[in-house]
Structure formats: structure tokens, C-alpha cells
Protein backbone atom coordinates (compact mmCIF):
# COMPACT_ATOMS: atom_id res chain seq x y z
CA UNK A 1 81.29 50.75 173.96
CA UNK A 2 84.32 53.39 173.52
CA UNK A 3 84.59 53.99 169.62
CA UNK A 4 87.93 55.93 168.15
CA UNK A 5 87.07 57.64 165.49
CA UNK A 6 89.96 58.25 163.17
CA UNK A 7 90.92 61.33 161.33
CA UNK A 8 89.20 60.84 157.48
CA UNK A 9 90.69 62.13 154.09
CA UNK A 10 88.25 64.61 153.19
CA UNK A 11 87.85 63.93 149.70
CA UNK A 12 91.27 65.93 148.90
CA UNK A 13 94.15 62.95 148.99
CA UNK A 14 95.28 64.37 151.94
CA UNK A 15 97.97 62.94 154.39
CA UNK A 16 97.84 65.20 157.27
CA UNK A 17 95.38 67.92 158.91
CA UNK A 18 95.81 70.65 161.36
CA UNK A 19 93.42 70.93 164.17
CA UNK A 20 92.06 74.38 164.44
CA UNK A 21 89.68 74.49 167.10
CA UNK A 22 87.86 71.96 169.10
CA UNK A 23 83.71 72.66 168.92
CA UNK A 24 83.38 69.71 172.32
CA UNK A 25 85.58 69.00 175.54
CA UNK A 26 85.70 65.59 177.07
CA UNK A 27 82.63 64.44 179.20
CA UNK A 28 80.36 66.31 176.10
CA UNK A 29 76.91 64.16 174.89
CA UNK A 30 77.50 64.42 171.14
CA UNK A 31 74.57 63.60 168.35
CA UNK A 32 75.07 62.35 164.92
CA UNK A 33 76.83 65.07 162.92
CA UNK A 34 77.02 67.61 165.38
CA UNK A 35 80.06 69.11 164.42
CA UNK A 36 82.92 68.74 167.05
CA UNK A 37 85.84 70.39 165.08
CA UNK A 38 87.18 72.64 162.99
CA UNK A 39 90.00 71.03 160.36
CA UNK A 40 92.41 72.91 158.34
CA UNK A 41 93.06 71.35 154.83
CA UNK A 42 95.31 71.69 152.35
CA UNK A 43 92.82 74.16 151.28
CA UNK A 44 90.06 75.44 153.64
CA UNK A 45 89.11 74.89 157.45
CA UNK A 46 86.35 72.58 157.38
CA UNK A 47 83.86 71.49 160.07
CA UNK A 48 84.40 68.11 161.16
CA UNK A 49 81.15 66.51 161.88
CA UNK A 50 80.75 63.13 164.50
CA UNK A 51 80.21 59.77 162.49
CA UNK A 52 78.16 58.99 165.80
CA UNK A 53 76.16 59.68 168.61
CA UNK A 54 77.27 59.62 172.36
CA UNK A 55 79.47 61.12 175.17
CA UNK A 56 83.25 62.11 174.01
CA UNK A 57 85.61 60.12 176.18
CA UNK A 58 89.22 61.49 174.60
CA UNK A 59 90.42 64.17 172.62
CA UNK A 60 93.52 62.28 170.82
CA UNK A 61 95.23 65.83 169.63
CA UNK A 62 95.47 69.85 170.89
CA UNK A 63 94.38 72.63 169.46
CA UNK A 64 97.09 73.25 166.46
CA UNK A 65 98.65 70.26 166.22
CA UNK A 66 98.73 68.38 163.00
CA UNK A 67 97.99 65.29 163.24
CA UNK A 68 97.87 62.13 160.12
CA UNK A 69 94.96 60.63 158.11
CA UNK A 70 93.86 57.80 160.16
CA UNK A 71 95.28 59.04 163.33
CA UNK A 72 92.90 58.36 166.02
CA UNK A 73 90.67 61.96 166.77
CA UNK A 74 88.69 61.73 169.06
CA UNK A 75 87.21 58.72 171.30
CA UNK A 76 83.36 58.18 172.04
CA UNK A 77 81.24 56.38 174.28
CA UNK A 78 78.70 55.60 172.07
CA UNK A 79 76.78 53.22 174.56
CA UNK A 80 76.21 50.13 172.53
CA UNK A 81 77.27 46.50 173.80
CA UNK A 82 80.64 45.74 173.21
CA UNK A 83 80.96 42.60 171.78
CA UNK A 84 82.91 40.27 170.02
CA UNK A 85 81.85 41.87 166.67
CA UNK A 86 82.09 45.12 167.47
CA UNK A 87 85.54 44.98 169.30
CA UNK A 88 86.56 43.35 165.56
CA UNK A 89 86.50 46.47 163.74
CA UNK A 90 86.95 49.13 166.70
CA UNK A 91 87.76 51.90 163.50
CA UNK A 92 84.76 51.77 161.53
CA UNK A 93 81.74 54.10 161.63
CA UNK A 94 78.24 52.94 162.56
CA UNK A 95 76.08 52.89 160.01
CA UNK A 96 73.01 55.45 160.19
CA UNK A 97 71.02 52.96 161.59
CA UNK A 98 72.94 52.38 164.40
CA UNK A 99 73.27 55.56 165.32
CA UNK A 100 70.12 56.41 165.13
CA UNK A 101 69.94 54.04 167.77
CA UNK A 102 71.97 54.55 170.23
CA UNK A 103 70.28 52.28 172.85
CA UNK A 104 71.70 48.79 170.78
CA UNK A 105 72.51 47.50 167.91
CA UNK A 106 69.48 46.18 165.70
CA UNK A 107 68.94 42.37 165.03
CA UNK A 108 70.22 42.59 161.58
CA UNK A 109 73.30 43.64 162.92
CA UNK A 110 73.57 41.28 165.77
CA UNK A 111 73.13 38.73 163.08
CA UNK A 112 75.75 39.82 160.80
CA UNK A 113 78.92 38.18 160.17
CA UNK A 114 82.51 39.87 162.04
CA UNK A 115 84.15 39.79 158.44
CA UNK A 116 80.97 41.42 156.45
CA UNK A 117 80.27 44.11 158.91
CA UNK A 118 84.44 44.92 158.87
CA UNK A 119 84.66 45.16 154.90
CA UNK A 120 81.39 47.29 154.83
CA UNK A 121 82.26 51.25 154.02
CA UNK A 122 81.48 53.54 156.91
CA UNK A 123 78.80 56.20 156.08
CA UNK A 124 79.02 58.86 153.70
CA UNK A 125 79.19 61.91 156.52
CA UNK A 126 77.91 65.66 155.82
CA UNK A 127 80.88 67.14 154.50
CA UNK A 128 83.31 64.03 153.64
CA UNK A 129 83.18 64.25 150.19
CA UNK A 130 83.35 61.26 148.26
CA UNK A 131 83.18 57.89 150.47
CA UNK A 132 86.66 56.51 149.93
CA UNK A 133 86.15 52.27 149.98
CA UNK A 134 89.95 52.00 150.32
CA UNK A 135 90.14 54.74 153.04
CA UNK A 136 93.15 54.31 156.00
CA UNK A 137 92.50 51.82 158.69
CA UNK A 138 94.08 50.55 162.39
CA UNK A 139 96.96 48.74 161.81
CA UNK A 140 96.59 44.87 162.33
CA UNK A 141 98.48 42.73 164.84
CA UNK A 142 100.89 41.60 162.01
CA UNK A 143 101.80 45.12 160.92
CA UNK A 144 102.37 46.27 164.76
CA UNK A 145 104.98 43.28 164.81
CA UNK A 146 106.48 44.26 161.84
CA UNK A 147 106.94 47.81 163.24
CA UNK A 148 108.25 46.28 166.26
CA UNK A 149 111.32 44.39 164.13
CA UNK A 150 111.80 47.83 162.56
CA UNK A 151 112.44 49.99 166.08
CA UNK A 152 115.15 49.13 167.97
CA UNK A 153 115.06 48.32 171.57
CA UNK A 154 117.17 50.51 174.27
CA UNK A 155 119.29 48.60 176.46
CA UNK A 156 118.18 48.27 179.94
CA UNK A 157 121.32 49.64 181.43
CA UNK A 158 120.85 53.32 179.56
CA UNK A 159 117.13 53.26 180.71
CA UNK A 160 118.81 52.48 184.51
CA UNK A 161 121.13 55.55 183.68
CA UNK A 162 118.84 57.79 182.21
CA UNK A 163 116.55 60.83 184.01
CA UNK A 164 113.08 59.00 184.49
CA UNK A 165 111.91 61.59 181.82
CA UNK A 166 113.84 59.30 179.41
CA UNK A 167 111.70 56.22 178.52
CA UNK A 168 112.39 53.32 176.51
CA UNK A 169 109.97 53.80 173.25
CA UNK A 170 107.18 51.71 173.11
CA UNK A 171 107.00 49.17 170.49
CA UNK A 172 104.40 49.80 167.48
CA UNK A 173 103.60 52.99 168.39
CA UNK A 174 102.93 56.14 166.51
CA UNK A 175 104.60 59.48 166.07
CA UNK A 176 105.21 61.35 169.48
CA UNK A 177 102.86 63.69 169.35
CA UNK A 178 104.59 67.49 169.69
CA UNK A 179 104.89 70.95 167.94
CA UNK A 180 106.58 71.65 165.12
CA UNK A 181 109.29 73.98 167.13
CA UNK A 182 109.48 70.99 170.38
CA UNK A 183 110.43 68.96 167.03
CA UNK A 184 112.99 71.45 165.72
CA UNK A 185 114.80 71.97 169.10
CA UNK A 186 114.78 68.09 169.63
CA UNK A 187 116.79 67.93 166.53
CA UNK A 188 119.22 70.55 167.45
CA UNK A 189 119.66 68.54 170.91
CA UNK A 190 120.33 65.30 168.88
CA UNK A 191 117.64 64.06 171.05
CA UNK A 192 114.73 61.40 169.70
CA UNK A 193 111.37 61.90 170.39
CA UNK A 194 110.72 58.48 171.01
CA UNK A 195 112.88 58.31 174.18
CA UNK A 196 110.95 61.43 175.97
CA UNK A 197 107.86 60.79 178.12
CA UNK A 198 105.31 64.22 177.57
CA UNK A 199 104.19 65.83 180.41
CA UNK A 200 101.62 67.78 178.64
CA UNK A 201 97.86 67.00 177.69
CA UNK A 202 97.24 63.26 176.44
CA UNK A 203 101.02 62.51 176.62
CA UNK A 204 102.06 65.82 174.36
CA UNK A 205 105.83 66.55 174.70
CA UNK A 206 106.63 69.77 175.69
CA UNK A 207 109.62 72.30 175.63
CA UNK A 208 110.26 71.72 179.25
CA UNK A 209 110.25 67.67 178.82
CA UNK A 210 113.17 67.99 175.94
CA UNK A 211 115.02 70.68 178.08
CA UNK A 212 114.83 68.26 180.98
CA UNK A 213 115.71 65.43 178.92
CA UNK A 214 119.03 67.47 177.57
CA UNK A 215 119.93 68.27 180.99
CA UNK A 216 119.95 64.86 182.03
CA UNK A 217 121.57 63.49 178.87
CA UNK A 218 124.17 66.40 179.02
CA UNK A 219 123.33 67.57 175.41
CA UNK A 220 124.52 71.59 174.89
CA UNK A 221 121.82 73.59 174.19
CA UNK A 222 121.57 75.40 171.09
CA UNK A 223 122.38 79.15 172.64
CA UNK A 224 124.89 77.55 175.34
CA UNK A 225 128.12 78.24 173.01
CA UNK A 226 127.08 81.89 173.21
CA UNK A 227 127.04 82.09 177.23
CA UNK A 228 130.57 80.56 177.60
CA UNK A 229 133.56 82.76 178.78
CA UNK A 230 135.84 81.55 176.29
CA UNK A 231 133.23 81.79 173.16
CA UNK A 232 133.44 83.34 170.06
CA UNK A 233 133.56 87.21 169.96
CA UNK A 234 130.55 89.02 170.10
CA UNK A 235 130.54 90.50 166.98
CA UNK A 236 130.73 86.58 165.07
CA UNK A 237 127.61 85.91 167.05
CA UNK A 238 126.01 88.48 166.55
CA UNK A 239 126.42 88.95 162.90
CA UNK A 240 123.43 86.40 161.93
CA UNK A 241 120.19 88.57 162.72
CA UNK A 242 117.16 86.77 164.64
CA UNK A 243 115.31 84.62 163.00
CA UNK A 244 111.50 83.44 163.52
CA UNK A 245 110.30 79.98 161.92
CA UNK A 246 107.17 79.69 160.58
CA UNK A 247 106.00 75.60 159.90
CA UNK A 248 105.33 74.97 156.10
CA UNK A 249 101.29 73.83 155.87
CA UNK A 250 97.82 74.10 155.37
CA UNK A 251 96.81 76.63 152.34
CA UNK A 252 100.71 78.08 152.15
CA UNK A 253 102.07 74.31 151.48
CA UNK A 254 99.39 73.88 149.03
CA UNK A 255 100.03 76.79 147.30
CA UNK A 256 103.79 76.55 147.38
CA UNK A 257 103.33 72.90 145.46
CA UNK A 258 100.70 73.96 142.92
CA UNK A 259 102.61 77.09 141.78
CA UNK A 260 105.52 74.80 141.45
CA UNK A 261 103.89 72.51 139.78
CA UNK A 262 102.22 75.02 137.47
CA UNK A 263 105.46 76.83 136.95
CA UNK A 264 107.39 73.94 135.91
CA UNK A 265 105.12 71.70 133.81
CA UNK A 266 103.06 74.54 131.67
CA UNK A 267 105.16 76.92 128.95
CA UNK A 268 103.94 80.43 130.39
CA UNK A 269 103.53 83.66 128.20
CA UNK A 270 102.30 86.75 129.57
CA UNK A 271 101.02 89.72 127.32
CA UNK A 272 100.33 93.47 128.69
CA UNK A 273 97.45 95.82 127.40
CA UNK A 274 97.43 99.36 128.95
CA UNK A 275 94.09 100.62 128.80
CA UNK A 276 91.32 103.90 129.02
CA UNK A 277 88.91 102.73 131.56
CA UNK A 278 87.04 105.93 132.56
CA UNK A 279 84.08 104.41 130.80
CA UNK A 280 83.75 101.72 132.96
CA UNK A 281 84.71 103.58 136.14
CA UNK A 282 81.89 106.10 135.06
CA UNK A 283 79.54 103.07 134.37
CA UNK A 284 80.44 101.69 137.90
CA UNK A 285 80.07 104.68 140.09
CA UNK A 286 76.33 105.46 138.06
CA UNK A 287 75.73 102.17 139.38
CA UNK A 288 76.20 102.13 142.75
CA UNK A 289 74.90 105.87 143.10
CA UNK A 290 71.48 104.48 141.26
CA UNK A 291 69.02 103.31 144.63
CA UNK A 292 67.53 100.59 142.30
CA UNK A 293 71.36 98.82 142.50
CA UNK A 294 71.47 99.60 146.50
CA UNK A 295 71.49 95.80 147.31
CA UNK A 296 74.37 95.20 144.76
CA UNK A 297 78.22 95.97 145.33
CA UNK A 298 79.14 96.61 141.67
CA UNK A 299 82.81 96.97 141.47
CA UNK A 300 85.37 97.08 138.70
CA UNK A 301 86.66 93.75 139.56
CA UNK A 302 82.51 92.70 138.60
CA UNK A 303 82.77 94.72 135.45
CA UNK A 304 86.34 92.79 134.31
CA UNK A 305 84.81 89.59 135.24
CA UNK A 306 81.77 90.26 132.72
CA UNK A 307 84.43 91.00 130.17
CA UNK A 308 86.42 88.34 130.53
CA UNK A 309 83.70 85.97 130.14
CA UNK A 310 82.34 87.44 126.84
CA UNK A 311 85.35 87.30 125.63
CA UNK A 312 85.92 83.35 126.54
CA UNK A 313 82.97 82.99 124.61
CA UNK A 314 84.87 84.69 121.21
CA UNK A 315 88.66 82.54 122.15
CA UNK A 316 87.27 79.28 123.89
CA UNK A 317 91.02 78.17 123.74
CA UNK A 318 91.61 80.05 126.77
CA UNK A 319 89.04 78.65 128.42
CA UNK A 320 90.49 74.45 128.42
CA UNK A 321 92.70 72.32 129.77
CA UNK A 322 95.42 70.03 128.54
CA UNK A 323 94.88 66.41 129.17
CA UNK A 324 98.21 64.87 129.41
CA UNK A 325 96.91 61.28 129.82
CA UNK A 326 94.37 61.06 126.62
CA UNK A 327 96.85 63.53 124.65
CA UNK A 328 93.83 65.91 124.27
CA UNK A 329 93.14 69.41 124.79
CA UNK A 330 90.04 69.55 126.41
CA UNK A 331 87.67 72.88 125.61
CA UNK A 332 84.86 73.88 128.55
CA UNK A 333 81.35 74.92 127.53
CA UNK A 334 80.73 76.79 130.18
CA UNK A 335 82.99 78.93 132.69
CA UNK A 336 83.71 78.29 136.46
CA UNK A 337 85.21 81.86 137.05
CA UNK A 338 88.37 81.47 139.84
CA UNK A 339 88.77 84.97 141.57
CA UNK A 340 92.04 84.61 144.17
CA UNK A 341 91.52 85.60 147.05
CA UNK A 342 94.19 86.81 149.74
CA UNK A 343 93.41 85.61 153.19
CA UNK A 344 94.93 85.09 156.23
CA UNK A 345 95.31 81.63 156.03
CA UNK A 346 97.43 82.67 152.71
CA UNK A 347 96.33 82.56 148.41
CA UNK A 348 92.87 80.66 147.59
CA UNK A 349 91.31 80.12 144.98
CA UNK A 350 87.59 79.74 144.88
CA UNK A 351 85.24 79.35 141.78
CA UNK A 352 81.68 80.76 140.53
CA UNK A 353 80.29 77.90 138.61
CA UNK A 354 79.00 79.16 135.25
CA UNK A 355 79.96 82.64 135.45
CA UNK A 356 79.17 83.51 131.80
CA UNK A 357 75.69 82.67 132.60
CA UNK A 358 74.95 85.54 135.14
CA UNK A 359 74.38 89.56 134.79
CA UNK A 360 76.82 91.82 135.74
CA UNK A 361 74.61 92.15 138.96
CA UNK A 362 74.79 88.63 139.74
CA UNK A 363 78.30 88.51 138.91
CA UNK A 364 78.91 91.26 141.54
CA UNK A 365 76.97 89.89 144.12
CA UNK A 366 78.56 86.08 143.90
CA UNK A 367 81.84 87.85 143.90
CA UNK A 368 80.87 89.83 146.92
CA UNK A 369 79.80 86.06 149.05
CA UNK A 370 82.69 84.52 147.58
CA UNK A 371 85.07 87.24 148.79
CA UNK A 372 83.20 87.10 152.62
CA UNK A 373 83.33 83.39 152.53
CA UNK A 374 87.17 83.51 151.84
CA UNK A 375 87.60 85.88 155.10
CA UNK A 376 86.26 84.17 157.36
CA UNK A 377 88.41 80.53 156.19
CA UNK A 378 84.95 78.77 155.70
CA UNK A 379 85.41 78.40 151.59
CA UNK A 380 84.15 74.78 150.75
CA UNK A 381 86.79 72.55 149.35
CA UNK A 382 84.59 72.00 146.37
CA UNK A 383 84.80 75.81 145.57
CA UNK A 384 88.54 75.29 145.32
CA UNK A 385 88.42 72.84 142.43
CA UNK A 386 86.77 72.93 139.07
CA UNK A 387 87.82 76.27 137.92
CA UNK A 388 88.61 76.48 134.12
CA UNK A 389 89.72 80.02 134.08
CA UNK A 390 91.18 82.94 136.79
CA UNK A 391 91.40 86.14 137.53
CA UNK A 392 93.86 87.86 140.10
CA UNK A 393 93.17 91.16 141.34
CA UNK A 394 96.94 92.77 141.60
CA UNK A 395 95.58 96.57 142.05
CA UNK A 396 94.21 96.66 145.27
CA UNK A 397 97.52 96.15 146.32
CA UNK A 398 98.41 99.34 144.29
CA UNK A 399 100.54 97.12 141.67
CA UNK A 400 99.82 98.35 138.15
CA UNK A 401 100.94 94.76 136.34
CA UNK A 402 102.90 91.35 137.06
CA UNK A 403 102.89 88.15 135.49
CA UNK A 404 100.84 85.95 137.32
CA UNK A 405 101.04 81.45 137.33
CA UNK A 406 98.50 79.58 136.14
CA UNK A 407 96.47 77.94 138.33
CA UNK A 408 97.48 74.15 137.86
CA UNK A 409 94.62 72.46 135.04
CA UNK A 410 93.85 75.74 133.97
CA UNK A 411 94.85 77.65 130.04
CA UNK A 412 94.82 81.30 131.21
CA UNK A 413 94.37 83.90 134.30
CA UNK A 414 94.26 87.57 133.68
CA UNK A 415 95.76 90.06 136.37
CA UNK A 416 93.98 93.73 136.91
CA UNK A 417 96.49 96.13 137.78
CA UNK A 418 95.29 99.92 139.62
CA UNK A 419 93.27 102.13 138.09
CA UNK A 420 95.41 105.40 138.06
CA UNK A 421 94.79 108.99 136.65
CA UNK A 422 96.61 109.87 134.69
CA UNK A 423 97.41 112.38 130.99
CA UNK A 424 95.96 110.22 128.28
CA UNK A 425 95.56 110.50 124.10
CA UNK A 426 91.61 111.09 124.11
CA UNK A 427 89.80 112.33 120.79
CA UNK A 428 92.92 113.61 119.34
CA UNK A 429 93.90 115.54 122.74
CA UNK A 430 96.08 114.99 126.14
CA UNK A 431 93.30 114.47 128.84
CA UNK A 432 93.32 112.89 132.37
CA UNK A 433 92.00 109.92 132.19
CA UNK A 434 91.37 106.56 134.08
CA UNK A 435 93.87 104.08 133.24
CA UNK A 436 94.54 100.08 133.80
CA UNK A 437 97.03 97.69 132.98
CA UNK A 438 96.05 94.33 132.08
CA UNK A 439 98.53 90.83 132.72
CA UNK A 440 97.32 87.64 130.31
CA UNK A 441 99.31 84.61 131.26
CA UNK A 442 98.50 81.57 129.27
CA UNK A 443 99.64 77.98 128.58
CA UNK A 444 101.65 78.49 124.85
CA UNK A 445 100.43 74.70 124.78
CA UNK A 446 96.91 75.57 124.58
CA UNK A 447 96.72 79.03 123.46
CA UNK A 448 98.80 80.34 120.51
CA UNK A 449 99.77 84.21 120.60
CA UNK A 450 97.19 85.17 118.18
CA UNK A 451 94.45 83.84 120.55
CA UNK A 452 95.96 85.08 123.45
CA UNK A 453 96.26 88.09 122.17
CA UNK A 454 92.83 88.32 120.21
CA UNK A 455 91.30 87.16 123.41
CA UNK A 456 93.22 90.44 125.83
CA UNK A 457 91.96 92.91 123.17
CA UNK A 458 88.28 91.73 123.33
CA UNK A 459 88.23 92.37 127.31
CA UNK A 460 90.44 95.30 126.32
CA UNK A 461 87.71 97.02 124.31
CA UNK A 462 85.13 95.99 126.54
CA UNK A 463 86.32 97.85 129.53
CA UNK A 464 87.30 101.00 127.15
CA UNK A 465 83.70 101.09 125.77
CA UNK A 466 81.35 98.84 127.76
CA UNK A 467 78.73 99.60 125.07
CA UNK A 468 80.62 97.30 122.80
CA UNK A 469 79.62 94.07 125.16
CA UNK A 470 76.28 94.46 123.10
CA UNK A 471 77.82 93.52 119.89
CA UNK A 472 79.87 90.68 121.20
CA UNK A 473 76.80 88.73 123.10
């Protein structure tokens, strides 16, 4: 039987997902969690695995379109018996069982009632997160004719009138499926969607099908003032430069609502400590000349890290949350270091689960994987939550201080500016010396100055004289 297998929330409350690349092409034999796509989150590209096993029948979306949570994905041929039972709930996933056996469905099954097998979850898939018992399902027969009381019919005569590219929309249907900019220059056309028939893969409406569809509506194209004889002068249109639009999603829509969110509901305060960190750049470059550290990549962004988590251990207020619900701030034991992370894909934030429980080596060498995971967009979605405190690296960017926003559920995240040499006080004379500037924002909800501050001069003197981490441990 042909299963559709419907696009899953991925343990993230999401609403929508971008396809990024397709791992199978129609006609493909598929096993049980083979992976057949590549999703991009809210937050990371994640592999899409198959709930099933068989031979894919329909890819329901392109390469880069976005598509909704319990939009069909992809269809299957999964060669069971299609029966009464199974045509009852078309949507849900086999259970490992059956698709372990793909030849039929077991006796059990066969015995099972319609209505039992229907309200039993789906299975919990490699890389799904947590099962969801509530999760988005095909809309029933009564919600279809709701949606068709809700869309309006077209008249026959304006179908009779129309181009034949112009159909009447069908009723209880979803979303035409285009691109963001076929969208945008529908909308300048005052054209609808729903009345153009795509020419392009699986129905997809293309930029030729809403040009054609303007043509034979008569609708002016957007640039069709400029090309008349008797339009504006020259100069009026061309005083507004080009302009390219780029869709808001995936990581950069995420980001745009935490930092929002962050911004808006937590009291920031940043400090600034300008610092002598020739120590520590001495201290890293004996390291990484020393053959016994040759496997390690020991960099100052390792050394800061270090710091800042002996110094968590001295101030644990910057280390917490505030719990808005129970009215309680809420203090961590441990610390799940967040180190951003620029990537292509835009800001991430990824964690190292108890950070103040590794050496400086294996500090530097969890930084190192975390910053290669980030690269390549394959950073799990459970690395992006849990953090309790973060730090920003501002200086390979050549930026000496800023004042960075709180991740969202975290008290503090400290900023490293560039390391720049410079005339410096040192032993009562003017030397060159090595020289950072450090940027502590923290919640003023959580943290009072005193702490913040208290807690900035610890890392402070840690990074002047690493020697000092001794008597702080």
C-alpha cells in the first residue's frame, strides 16, 4: 500500500521546515531509517530518517521549499495489503514490527481494532526527539467541509473567460505550493495563488505560470510603469537603488525572535574590563609549540573558557536562570558552556555539557568539534538547548568590545574582544604588552553589580596571571 508520510515536529515546536536536500529520488527502495533528507530547523539541518521501509512513490516538495508540520513529505510504497484498517489511518507510522516486515502485516495487527491501531503513537524515529502523542494529523472529512464553506467558489463564467492557466481552486486544499519570490510577485500582480495551475514539478507554481496568468488577466507588471513613453522621469525612477530580498527563516528567524525576546523581557547591564593578557598568550603559544600537546588546538578562546568556568564556580548567580512561572531563581550545579558560533546558515549557539568538569585540554578539544560541527550545519538540536551560560567570541572579527544579548533562559554571556599590542603600565614601567577587552552582560534580575562585577574580575585575573587558577580551584 502507498503510505504519505507527513512532515514531523522535531521535538522543537516547530510550524514549518525548509527542505535542504533530498538524500532519494522517486522509484528509490528505501529501508527503515535510511535517511532520505536533509531538514533545516529553526536551528540546525537535520537528517530526516524514513518511518518505513519500501520504494518512494512521490516527493510532495523541491529542494528549498518550505513546507508545514504535517504537510505530506514524501509518499511510499511500502508493500503491505491495503485494507480497510490500514486505509483508516493512511498518516500514521508503522510500528517497528511492521516494518520489519515488510512482506505483511502480523496477526496481531490484522486482529486489531481500526480505532486502537489509529489512536496508537507512531514510533519514536532516530532523531525525532521526544514522541509527541498529540502530534499534527490529516485533516478529517468534517474539517475538509468546513474548509470548503470557508473558500469561496469562482463563478463559472470567469473560469469560461479566463486563460486555461487560471483554474478554479480546489475545495479543501492546501497552500499552493511556490517560492517565496513567485509569492511576492503574485502579490504585487494582485493575483491569488489559488486560481493558478503550476506547471512545475508536482504542481509547483512557477514565475512563468503567474506571468502568464497576468498576461491573461491584464494585471501591469511591477516594472511596466517604467517602460511607458509617458512615465515618470528617469531620474524619480531611478532614485530608489536595487534591491535584493532575502526570505526571513531557518536559524536567522530564530535568532531574530530570541534576541527579541531576550532584549525585551531581561534588564541587561554590561560591564568592561581591559586587561594584560601576555601571560596567557605566552602560556598558549608554549602550548601548542610543546609536541606532547600536538593533538590539542589550545587557543585563547580555550584558555577564557577555563576562566570563566572557575569563576562560575566563585559567583554561581551568573550561572542561573529566572523562573518566571514558580517565581524562583533557579541556580545550576554544573555548567553547559554555549560558545556562538557564526555560520553560514547565520548565529548558533551550541553547548558543552559540564564544561567546568574538563581540563583546559579537553576544553580545547570539545571547542575545536563543536566549532567543525557548526561549519558544516550538522549541530544537533539538542546542542542548541540547555546552555546555562555563553560566551561570544567578538575578536576574531577584529572588534575589541560590544555589548552582547543574552541568550534567552540564560543570567550572563561574556564577549572576548582582540588581543592587540599595545604600550602598557607593567612593573612600574610603559611596556608593549598583550591586551584584551572583556564585555559581561547580565540579567540585573539575577545578578546584582557586585556579583557581576566580582565575577569579570575573577576571569580578569585569571587571564592576567593564569597561575592564580590554582588558588581559586
Amino acid at each position: 500500500m502507498i503510505r504519505d508520510f507527513p512532515l514531523p515536529d522535531l521535538g522543537e515546536g516547530l510550524t514549518e521546515s525548509e527542505i535542504v536536500a533530498w538524500r532519494v529520488a522517486v522509484g528509490d527502495r528505501v529501508e527503515l531509517n535510511q535517511i532520505v533528507a536533509d531538514i533545516e530547523t529553526a536551528k540546525a539541518v537535520v537528517e530526516l530518517p524514513s518511518p518505513f521501509a519500501g520504494v518512494i512513490t512521490a516527493l510532495h516538495a523541491a529542494e528549498g521549499e518550505t513546507i508545514d508540520v504535517g504537510a505530506p513529505l514524501f509518499s511510499c510504497d511500502t508493500g503491505e495489503p491495503a485494507g480497510e484498517a490500514d486505509a483508516a489511518a493512511p498518516v500514521a507510522a508503522p510500528t517497528p514490527s511492521a516494518a520489519a516486515g515488510a512482506d505483511g502485516a502480523g496477526a496481531a495487527d490484522e486482529a486489531a481494532p481500526a480505532d486502537a491501531r489509529e489512536a496508537a503513537p507512531g514510533p519514536n524515529l532516530v532523531g525525532y526527539g521526544a514522541r509527541d502523542e498529540g502530534g499534527p494529523k490529516r485533516r478529517t472529512r468534517r474539517e475538509a467541509a468546513l474548509a470548503a464553506e470557508l473558500v469561496p467558489e469562482v463563478p463559472a463564467a470567469s473560469i469560461a473567460e479566463a486563460a486555461p492557466t487560471v483554474l478554479e481552486p480546489a475545495v479543501g486544499t492546501e497552500r499552493p505550493r511556490s517560492t517565496p519570490p513567485v509569492r511576492k510577485l503574485a502579490r504585487d500582480l494582485g493575483l491569488e495563488l489559488e486560481a493558478i495551475a503550476g506547471t512545475g514539478p508536482r504542481g509547483l507554481i512557477t514565475r512563468d505560470d503567474v506571468e502568464r496568468a497576468a498576461a491573461a488577466t491584464g494585471a501591469a507588471a511591477p516594472g511596466a510603469a517604467a517602460d511607458d513613453a509617458g512615465a515618470q522621469p528617469l531620474a524619480t525612477a531611478a532614485a530608489r537603488p536595487a534591491e535584493t530580498r532575502i526570505p526571513i527563516k531557518g536559524v536567522r528567524k530564530h535568532t531574530a525572535a530570541a534576541m527579541v525576546r531576550s532584549a525585551f523581557t531581561a534588564p541587561h547591564v554590561t560591564e568592561f574590563l581591559t586587561i594584560d593578557v601576555t601571560e596567557t598568550m605566552e602560556l598558549v603559544r608554549g602550548l601548542r609549540e610543546d609536541r606532547t600537546f600536538a593533538a590539542h588546538r589550545v587557543t585563547p578562546l580555550a584558555v577564557v573558557a577555563k576562566a570563566l568556568c572557575i569563576a562560575a564556580r566563585r559567583t554561581p548567580e551568573v550561572n542561573a536562570r529566572w523562573d518566571e512561572d514558580a517565581q524562583e531563581i533557579v541556580q545550576y550545579a554544573g555548567v553547559n558552556l554555549g560558545i556562538a558560533a557564526a555560520t553560514e546558515r547565520g548565529l548558533v549557539v551550541p553547548n558543552i555539557p559540564g564544561a567546568d568538569g574538563l581540563t583546559l585540554l579537553e576544553l580545547a578539544d570539545a571547542i575545536t568539534a563543536l566549532a567543525e560541527t557548526a561549519r558544516s550545519g550538522r549541530t544537533s538540536p539538542a546542542s542548541l538547548t540547555g546552555g546555562t551560560i555563553s560566551i561570544t567570541n567578538i575578536g576574531v572579527f577584529g572588534i575589541d568590545a560590544g555589548t552582547p544579548i543574552l541568550n534567552p533562559g540564560e543570567a550572563a554571556i561574556l564577549a572576548m574582544g582582540a588581543v592587540r599590542r599595545q604600550p602598557w603600565e607593567h612593573r612600574g614601567e610603559i611596556a608593549l604588552r598583550e591586551v584584551m577587552t572583556l564585555s559581561l552582560s547580565f540579567d540585573h534580575r539575577l545578578v546584582d553589580g557586585q556579583q557581576g562585577s566580582q565575577f569579570l574580575a575573577d576571569v580578569g585575573v585569571i587571564l592576567r596571571e593564569p597561575g592564580r587558577a590554582l588558588t581559586m580551584v
